[in-house]
N, C-alpha and C. Protein backbone atom coordinates (compact mmCIF):
# COMPACT_ATOMS: atom_id res chain seq x y z
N UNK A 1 -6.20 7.45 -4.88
CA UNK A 1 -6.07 8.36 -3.77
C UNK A 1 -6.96 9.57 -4.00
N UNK A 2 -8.02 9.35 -3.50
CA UNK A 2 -8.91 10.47 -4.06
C UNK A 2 -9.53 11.10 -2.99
N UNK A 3 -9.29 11.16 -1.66
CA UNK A 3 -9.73 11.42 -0.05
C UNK A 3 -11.14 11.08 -0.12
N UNK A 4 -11.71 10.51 -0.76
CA UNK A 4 -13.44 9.85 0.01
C UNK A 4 -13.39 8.80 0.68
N UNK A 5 -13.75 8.93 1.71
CA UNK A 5 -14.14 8.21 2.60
C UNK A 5 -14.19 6.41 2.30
N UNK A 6 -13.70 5.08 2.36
CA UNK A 6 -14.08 3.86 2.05
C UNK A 6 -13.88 3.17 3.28
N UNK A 7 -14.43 1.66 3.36
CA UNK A 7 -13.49 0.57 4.18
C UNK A 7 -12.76 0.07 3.82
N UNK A 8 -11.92 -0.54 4.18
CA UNK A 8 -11.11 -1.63 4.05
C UNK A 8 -11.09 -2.33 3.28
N UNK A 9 -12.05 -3.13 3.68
CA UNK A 9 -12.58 -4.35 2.79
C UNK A 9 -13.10 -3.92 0.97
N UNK A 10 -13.43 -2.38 0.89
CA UNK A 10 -13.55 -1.89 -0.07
C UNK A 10 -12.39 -1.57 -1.61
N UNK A 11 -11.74 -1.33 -0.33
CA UNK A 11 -9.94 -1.03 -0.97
C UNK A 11 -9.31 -2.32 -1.66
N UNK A 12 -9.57 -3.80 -0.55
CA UNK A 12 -8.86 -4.69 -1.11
C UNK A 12 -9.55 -5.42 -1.92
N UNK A 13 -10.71 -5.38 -2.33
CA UNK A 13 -11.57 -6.17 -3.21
C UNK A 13 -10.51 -5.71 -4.58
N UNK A 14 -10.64 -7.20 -5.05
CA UNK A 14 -10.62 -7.35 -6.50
C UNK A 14 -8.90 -8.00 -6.27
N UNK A 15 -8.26 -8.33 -7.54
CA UNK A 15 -7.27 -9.34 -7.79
C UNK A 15 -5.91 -7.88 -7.99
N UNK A 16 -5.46 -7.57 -6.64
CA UNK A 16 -4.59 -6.47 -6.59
C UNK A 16 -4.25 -6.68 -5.51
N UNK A 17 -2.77 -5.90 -5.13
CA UNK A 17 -1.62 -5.73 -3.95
C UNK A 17 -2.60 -3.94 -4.02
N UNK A 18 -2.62 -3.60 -2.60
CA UNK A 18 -3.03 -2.39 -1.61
C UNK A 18 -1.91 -2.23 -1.42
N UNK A 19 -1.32 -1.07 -1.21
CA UNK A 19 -0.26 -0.33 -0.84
C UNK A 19 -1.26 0.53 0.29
N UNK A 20 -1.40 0.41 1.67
CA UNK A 20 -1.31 1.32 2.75
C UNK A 20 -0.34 2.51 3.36
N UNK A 21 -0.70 3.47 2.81
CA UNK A 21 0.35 4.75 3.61
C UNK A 21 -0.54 5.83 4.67
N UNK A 22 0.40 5.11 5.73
CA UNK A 22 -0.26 5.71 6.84
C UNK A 22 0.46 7.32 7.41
N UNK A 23 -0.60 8.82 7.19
CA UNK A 23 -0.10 9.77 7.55
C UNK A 23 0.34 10.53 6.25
N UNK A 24 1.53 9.73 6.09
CA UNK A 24 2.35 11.12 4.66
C UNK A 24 2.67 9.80 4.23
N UNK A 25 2.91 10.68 2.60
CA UNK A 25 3.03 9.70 1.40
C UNK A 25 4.35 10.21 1.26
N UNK A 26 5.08 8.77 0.85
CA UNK A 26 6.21 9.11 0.11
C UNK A 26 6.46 8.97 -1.48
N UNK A 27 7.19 10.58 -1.53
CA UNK A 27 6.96 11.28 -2.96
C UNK A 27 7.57 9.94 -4.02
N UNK A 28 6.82 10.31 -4.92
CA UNK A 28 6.62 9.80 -6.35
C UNK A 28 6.77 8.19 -6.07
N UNK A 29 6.57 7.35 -4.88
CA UNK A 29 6.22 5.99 -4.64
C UNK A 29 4.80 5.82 -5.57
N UNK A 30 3.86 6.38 -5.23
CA UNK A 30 2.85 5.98 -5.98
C UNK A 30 2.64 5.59 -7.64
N UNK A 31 3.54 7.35 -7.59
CA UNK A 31 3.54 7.19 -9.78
C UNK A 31 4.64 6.06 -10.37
N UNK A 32 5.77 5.55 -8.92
CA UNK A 32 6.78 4.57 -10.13
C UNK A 32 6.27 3.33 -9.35
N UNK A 33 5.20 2.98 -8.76
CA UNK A 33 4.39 1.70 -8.91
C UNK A 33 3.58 1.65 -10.11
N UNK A 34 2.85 2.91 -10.12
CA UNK A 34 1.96 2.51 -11.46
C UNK A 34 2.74 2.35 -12.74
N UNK A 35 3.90 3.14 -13.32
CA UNK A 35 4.61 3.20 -13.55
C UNK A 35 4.71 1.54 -14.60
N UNK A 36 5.42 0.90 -13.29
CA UNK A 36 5.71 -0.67 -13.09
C UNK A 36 4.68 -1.39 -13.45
N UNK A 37 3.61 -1.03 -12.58
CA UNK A 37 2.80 -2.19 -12.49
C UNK A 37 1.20 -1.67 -12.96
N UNK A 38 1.06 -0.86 -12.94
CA UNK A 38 -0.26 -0.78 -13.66
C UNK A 38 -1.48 -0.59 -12.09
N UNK A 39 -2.70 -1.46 -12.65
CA UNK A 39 -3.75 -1.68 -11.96
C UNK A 39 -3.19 -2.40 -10.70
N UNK A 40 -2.61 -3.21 -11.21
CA UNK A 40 -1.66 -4.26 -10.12
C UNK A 40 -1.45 -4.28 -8.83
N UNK A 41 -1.58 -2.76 -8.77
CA UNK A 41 -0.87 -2.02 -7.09
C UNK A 41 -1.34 -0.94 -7.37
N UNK A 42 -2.47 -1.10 -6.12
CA UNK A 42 -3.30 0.66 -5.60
C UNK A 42 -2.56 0.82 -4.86
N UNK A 43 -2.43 2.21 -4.34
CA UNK A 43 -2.11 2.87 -3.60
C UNK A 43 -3.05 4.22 -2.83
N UNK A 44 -3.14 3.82 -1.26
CA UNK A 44 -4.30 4.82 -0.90
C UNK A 44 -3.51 5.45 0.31
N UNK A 45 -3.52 6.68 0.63
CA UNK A 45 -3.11 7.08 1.57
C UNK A 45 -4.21 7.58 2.80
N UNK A 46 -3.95 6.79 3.89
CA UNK A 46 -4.83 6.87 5.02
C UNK A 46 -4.67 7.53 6.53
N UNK A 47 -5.44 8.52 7.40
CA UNK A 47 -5.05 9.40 8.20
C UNK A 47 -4.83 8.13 9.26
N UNK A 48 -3.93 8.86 10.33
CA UNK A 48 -3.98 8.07 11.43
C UNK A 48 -5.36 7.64 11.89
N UNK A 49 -5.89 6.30 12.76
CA UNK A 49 -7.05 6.50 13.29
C UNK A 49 -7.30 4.54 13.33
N UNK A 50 -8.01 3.98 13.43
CA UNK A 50 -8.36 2.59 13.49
C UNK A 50 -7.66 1.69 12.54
N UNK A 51 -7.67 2.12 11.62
CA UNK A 51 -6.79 0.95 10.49
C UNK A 51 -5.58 1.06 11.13
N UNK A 52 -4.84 2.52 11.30
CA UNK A 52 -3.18 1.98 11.58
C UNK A 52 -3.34 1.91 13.08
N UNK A 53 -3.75 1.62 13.93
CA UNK A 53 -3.88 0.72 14.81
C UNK A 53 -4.28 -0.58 14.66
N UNK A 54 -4.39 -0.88 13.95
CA UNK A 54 -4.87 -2.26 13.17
C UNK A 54 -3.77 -3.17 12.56
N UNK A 55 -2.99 -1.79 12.07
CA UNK A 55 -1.86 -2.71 10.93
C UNK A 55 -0.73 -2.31 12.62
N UNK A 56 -0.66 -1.75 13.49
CA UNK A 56 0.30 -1.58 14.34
C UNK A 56 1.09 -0.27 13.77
N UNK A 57 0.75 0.76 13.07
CA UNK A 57 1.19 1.39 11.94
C UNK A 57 1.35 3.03 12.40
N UNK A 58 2.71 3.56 12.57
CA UNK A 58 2.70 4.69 13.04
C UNK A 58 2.72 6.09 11.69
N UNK A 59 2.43 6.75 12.23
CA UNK A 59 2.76 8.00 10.76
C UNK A 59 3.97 7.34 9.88
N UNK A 60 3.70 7.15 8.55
CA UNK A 60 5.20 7.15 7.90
C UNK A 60 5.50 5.76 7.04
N UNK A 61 4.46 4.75 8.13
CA UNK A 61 4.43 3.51 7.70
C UNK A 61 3.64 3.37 6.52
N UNK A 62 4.24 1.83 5.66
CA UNK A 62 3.55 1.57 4.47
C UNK A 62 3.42 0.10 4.73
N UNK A 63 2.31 -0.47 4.55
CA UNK A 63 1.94 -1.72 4.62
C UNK A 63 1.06 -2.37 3.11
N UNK A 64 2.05 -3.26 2.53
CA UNK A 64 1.35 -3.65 1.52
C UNK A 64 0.44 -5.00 1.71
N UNK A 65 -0.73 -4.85 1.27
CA UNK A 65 -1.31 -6.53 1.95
C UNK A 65 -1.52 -6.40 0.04
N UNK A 66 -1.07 -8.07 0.26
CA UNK A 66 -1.12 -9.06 -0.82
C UNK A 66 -3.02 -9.29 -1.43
N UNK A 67 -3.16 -9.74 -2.34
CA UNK A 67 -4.47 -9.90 -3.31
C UNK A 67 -5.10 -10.65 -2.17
N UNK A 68 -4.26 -11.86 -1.85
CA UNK A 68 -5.30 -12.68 -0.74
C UNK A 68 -5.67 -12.23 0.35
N UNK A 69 -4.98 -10.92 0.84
CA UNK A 69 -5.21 -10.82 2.21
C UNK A 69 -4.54 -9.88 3.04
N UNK A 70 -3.58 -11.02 2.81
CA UNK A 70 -1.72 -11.11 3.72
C UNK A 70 -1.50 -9.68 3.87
N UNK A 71 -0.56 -9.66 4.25
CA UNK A 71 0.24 -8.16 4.60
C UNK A 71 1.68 -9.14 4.44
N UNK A 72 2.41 -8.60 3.08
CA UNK A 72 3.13 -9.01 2.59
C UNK A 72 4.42 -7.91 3.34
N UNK A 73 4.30 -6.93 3.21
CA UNK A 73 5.46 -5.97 3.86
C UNK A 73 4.75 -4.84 4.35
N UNK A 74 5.77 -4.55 5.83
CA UNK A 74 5.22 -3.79 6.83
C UNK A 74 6.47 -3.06 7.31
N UNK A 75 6.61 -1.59 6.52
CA UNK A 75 8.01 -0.82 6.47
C UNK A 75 7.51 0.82 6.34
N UNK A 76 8.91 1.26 6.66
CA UNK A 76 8.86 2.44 6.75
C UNK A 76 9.47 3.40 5.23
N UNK A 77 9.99 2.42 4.56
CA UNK A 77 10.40 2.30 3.35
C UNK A 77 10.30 2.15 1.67
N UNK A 78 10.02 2.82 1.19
CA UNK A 78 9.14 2.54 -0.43
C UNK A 78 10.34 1.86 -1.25
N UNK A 79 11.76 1.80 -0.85
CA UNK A 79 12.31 0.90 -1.35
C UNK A 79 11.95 -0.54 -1.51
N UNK A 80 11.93 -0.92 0.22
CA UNK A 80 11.00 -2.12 0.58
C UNK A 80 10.12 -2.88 -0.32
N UNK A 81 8.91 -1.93 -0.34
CA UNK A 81 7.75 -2.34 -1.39
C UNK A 81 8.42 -2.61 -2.71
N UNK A 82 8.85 -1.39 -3.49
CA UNK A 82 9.36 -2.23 -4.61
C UNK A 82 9.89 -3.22 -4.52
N UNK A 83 11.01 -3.21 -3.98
CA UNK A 83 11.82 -4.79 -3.91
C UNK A 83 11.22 -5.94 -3.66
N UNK A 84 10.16 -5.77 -2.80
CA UNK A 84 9.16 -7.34 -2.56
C UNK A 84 8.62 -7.23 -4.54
N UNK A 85 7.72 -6.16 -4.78
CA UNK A 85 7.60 -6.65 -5.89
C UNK A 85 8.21 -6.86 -7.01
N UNK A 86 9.64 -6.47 -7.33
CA UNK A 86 10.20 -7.17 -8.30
C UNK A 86 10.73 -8.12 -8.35
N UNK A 87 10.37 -8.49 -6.63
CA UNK A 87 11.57 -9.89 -6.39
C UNK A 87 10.36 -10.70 -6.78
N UNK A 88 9.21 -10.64 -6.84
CA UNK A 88 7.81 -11.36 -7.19
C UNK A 88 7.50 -11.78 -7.97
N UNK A 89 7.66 -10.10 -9.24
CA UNK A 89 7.24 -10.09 -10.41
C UNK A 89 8.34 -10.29 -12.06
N UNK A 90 9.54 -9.95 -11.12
CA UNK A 90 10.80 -10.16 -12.17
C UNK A 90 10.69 -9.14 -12.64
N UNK A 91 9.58 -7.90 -12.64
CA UNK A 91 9.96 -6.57 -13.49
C UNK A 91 10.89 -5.52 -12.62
């Protein structure tokens, strides 16, 4: 999360889960993914504008797309996210 400018396609390159937060981040989601998981799961926080019209994604939302692609979970919730990934990863 470093506010420069990327695409998309930039973000999801490489063998990792994207964490999308659209608008405002929710506190300390980011540090107890890395936490967990390491490299495993980026996390970028992105202004309103074409992507979250893309993901259907209003202020607040978090959309994680999977290594392949997918958009594995699409919530308003950082509980959510974890729980997909420990139900995944067993950690």
């Amino acid at each position: 999360m470093t506010g420069e400018q990327s695409r998309l396609f930039d973000l999801f390159r490489g063998p990792h889960f994207t964490l999308l937060q659209f608008g405002t981040e929710v506190p300390g989601l980011a540090e107890r993914l890395d936490g967990l998981y390491g490299d495993d799961v980026r996390v970028h926080r992105l202004e309103p504008g074409p992507a979250s019209r893309r993901y259907g994604a209003g202020r607040g939302t978090l959309v994680l797309v999977r290594p392949d692609g997918y958009v594995a979970v699409r919530t308003r919730s950082g509980d959510a996210v974890a729980d997909y990934l420990r139900t995944i990863s067993g950690v």
